[in-house]
Protein backbone atom coordinates (compact mmCIF):
# COMPACT_ATOMS: atom_id res chain seq x y z
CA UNK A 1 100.78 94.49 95.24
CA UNK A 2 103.26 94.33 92.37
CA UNK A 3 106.57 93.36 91.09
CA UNK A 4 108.00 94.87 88.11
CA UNK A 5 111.29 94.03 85.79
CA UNK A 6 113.07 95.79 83.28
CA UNK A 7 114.11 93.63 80.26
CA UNK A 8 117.83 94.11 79.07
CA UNK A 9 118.73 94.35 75.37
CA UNK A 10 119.05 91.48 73.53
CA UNK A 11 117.04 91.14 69.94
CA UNK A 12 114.96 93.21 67.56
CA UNK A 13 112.16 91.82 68.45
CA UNK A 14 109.43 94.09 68.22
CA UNK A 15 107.31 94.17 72.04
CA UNK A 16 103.73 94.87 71.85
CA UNK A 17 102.63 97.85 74.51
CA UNK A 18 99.91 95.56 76.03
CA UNK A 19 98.11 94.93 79.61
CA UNK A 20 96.65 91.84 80.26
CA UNK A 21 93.69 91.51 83.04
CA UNK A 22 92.24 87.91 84.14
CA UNK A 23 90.56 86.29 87.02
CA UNK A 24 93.12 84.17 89.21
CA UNK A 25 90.88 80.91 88.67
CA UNK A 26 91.37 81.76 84.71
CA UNK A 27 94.50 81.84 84.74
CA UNK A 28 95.30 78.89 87.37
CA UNK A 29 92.69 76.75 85.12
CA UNK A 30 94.74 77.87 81.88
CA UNK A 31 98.44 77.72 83.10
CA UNK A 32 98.31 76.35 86.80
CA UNK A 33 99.78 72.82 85.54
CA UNK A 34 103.05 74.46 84.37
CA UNK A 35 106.28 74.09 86.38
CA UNK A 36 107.70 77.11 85.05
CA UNK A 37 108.54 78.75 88.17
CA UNK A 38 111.63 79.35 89.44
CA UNK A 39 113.04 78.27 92.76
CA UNK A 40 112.63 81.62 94.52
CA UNK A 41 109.09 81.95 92.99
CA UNK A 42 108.04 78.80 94.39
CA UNK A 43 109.95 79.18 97.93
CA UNK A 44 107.78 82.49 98.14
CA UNK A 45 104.76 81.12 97.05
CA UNK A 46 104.95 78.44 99.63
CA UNK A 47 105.21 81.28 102.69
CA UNK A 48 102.17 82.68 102.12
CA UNK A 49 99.68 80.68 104.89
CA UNK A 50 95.96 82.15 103.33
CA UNK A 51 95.27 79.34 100.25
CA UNK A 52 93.97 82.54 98.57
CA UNK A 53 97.27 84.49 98.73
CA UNK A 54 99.38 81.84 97.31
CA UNK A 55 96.85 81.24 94.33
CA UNK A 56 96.96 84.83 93.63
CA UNK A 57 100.71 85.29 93.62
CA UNK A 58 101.30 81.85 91.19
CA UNK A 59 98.58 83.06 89.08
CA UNK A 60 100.15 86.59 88.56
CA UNK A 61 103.83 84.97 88.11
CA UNK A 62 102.58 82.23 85.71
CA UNK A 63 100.68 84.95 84.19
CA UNK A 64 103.90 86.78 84.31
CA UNK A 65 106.05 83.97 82.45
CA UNK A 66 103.55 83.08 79.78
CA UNK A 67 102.67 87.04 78.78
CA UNK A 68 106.48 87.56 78.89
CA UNK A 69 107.47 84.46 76.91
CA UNK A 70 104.72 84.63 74.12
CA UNK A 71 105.95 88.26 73.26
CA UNK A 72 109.66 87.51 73.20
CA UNK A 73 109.34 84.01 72.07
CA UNK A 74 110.89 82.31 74.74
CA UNK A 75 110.20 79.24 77.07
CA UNK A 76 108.20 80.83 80.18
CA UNK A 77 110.50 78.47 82.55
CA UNK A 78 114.42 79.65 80.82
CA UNK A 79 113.29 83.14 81.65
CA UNK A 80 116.49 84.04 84.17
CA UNK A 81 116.31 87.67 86.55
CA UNK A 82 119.12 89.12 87.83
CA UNK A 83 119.26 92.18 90.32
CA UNK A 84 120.81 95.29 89.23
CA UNK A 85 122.46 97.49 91.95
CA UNK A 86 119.46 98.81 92.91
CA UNK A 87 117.75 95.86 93.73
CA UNK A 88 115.35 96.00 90.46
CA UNK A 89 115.14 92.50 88.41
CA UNK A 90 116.06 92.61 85.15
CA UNK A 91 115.20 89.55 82.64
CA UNK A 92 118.74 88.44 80.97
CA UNK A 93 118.86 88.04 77.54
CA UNK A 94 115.41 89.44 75.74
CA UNK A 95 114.51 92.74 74.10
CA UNK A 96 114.24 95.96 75.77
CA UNK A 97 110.62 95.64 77.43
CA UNK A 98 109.47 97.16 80.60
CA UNK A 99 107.29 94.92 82.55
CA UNK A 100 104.95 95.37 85.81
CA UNK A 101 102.60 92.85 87.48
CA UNK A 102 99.56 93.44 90.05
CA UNK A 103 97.16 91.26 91.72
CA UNK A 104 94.25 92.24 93.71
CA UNK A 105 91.21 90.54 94.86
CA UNK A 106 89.91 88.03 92.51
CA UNK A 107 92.04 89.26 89.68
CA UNK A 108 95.91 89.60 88.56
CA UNK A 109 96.75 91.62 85.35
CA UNK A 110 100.15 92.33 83.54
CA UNK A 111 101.56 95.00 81.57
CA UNK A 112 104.58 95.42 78.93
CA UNK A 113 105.56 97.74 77.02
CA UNK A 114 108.63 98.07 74.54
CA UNK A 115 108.28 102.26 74.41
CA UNK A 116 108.29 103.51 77.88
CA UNK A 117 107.92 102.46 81.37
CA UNK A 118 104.12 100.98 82.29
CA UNK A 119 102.62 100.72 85.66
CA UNK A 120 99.60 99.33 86.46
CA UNK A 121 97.87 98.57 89.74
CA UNK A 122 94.30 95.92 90.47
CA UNK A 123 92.39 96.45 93.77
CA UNK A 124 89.42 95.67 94.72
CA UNK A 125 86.62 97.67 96.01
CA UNK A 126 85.97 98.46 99.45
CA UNK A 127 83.20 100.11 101.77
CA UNK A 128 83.30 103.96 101.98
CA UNK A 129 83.91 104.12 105.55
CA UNK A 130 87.41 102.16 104.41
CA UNK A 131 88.03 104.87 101.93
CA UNK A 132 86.92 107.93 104.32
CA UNK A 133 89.08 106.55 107.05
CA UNK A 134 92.41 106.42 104.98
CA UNK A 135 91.56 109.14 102.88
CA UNK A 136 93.95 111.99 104.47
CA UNK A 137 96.94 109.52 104.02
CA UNK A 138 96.59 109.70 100.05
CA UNK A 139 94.47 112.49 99.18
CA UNK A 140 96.99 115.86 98.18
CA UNK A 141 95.79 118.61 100.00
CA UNK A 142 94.38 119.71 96.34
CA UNK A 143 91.97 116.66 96.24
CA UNK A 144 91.02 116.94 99.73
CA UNK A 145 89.84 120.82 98.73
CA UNK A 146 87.84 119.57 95.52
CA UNK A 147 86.92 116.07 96.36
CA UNK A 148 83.55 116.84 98.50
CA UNK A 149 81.55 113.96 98.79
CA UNK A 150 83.38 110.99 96.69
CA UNK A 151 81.83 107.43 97.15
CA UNK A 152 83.84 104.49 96.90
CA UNK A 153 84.55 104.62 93.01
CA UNK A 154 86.20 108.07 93.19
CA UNK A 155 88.19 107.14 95.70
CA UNK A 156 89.32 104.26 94.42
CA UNK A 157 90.24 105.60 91.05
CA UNK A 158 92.21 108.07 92.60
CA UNK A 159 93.97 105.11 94.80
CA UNK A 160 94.82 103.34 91.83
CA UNK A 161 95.71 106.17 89.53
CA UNK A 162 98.49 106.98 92.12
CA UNK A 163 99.39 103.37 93.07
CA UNK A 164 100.12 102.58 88.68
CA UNK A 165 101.76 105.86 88.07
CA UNK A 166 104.27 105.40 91.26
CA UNK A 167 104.88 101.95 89.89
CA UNK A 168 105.41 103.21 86.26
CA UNK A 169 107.93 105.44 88.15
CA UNK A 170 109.17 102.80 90.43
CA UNK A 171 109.27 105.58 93.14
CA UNK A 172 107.48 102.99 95.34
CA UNK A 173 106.90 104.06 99.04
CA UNK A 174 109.75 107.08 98.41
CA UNK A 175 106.80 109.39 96.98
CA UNK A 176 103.89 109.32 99.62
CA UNK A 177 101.08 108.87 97.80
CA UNK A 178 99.13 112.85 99.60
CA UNK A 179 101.90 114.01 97.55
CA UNK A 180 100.90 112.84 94.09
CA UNK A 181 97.87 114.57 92.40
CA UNK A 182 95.41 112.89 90.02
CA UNK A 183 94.59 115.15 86.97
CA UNK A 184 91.35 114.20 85.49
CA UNK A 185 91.83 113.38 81.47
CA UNK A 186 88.27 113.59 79.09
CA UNK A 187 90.25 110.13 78.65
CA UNK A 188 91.43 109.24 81.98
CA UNK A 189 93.92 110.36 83.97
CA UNK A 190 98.00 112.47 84.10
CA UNK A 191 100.19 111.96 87.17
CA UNK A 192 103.24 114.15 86.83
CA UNK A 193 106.40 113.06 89.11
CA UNK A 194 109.59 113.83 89.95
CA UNK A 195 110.72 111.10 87.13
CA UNK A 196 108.29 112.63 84.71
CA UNK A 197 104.69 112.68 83.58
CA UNK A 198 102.60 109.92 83.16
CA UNK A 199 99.78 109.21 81.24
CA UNK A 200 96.97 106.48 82.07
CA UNK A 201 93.29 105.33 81.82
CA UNK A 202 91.20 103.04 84.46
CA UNK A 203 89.19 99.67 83.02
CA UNK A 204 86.68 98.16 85.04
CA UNK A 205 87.17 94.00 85.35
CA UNK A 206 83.98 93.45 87.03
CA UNK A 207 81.60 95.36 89.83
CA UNK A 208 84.06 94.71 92.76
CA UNK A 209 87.63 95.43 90.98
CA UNK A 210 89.55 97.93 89.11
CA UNK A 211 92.54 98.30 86.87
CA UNK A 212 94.63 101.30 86.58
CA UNK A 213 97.17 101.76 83.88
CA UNK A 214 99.79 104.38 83.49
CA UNK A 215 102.62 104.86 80.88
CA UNK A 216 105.56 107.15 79.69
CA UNK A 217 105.59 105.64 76.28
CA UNK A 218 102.90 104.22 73.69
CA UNK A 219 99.13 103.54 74.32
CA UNK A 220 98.84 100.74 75.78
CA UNK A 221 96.13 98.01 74.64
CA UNK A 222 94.44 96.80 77.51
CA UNK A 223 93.22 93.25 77.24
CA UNK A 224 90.47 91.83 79.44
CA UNK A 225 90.15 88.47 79.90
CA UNK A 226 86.90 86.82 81.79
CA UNK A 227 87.68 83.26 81.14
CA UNK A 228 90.61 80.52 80.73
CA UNK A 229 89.59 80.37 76.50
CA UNK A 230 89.58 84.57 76.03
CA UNK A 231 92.76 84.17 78.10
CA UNK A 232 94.62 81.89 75.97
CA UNK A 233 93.24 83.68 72.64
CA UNK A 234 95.15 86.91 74.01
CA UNK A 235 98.36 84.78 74.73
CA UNK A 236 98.25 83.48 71.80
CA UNK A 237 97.47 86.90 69.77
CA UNK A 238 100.52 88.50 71.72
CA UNK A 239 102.75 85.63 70.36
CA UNK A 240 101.99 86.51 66.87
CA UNK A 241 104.47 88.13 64.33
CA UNK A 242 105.77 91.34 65.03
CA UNK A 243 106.57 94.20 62.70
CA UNK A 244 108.63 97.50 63.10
């Protein structure tokens, strides 16, 4: 699941090209006392019924706020979004910075980048049977023909390769995902698209989850966080001077 933003123009600020993974108890422990939510934030949160659904969305949008604030040096809560034609929310009033958020399981990440677009996409794992069963609605016909006896991680590498670059794209459901091959990288992965080629790498958060990252721009630094202090030493390290 994701929502993603593109940041209109607004200061010279230099954006670090950064992806930021946590647990959702981390990050409600660190940052689940702020009211920095907005009103439609909070109206959505409160739909979801499962407990575990609503944790994970605040989690990802605080995550969201603070990540976004520390590198542009704003308050988390004046961060204002507007919708361009299209639909797509675009932060008012902060530097050019593309922006995509994910949440799966027991984790949420983030990603920005000020030198391309940046998709990234957490699941966690799932029995092979899941994977076999779905498998001919997102394996291309040129996976299906090489991929002969994948267990779960293959599968879901190739899941989230797809899921990150589409995001990075923000083709969404318009590109179905048996039509997107994975090209295996000696350093991870290249998903070319209709909107171009993109470039990514998978990090493992713990035995039962995965992060995929893809990107049009810059390498990205991916920052894993296991607990609320890590956490708040990467917040704090992406709020520090910028250069260039």
């Amino acid at each position: 699941m994701q929502e993603r933003y593109a940041v209109a123009a607004g200061s010279d600020r230099k954006v670090r090209d950064w992806v930021i993974a946590a647990p959702v108890k981390a990050a409600l422990v660190l940052l689940g006392d702020r009211d920095v939510l907005d009103r439609a934030e909070r109206r959505q949160a409160a739909n979801f019924v499962r407990d575990e659904d609503r944790h994970r969305y605040r989690a990802a949008h605080l995550l969201a706020r603070a990540a976004i604030g520390a590198s542009i040096g704003r308050d988390p809560a004046s961060l204002v979004f507007r919708l361009e034609p299209n639909g797509k929310p675009v932060l008012v009033g902060a530097p050019g910075v593309d922006v995509n958020l994910s949440h799966g399981g027991d984790w949420i990440a983030v990603g920005l980048s000020g030198s391309g677009r940046v998709g990234i996409d957490v699941e966690a794992d799932r029995p092979e049977l899941f994977w076999r069963e779905i498998a001919a609605s997102f394996l291309s016909p040129e996976e299906v023909s090489t991929t002969l006896s994948p267990g779960a991680v293959p599968f879901l590498r190739l899941w989230t390769a797809k899921e990150a670059a589409l995001k990075a794209a923000g083709s969404g459901l318009s590109i179905a995902p048996d039509r997107v091959t994975v090209e295996h990288r000696p350093d991870g992965f290249r998903v070319a698209l209709p909107a171009g080629t993109y470039d990514g790498c998978w990090l493992s958060l713990d035995d039962g989850h995965l992060l995929a990252v893809a990107t049009d721009g810059a390498s990205l630094r991916l920052v894993r966080c296991s607990d609320p202090d890590a956490l708040r030493k990467a917040l704090h390290e992406l709020a520090g001077p910028k250069s260039g």
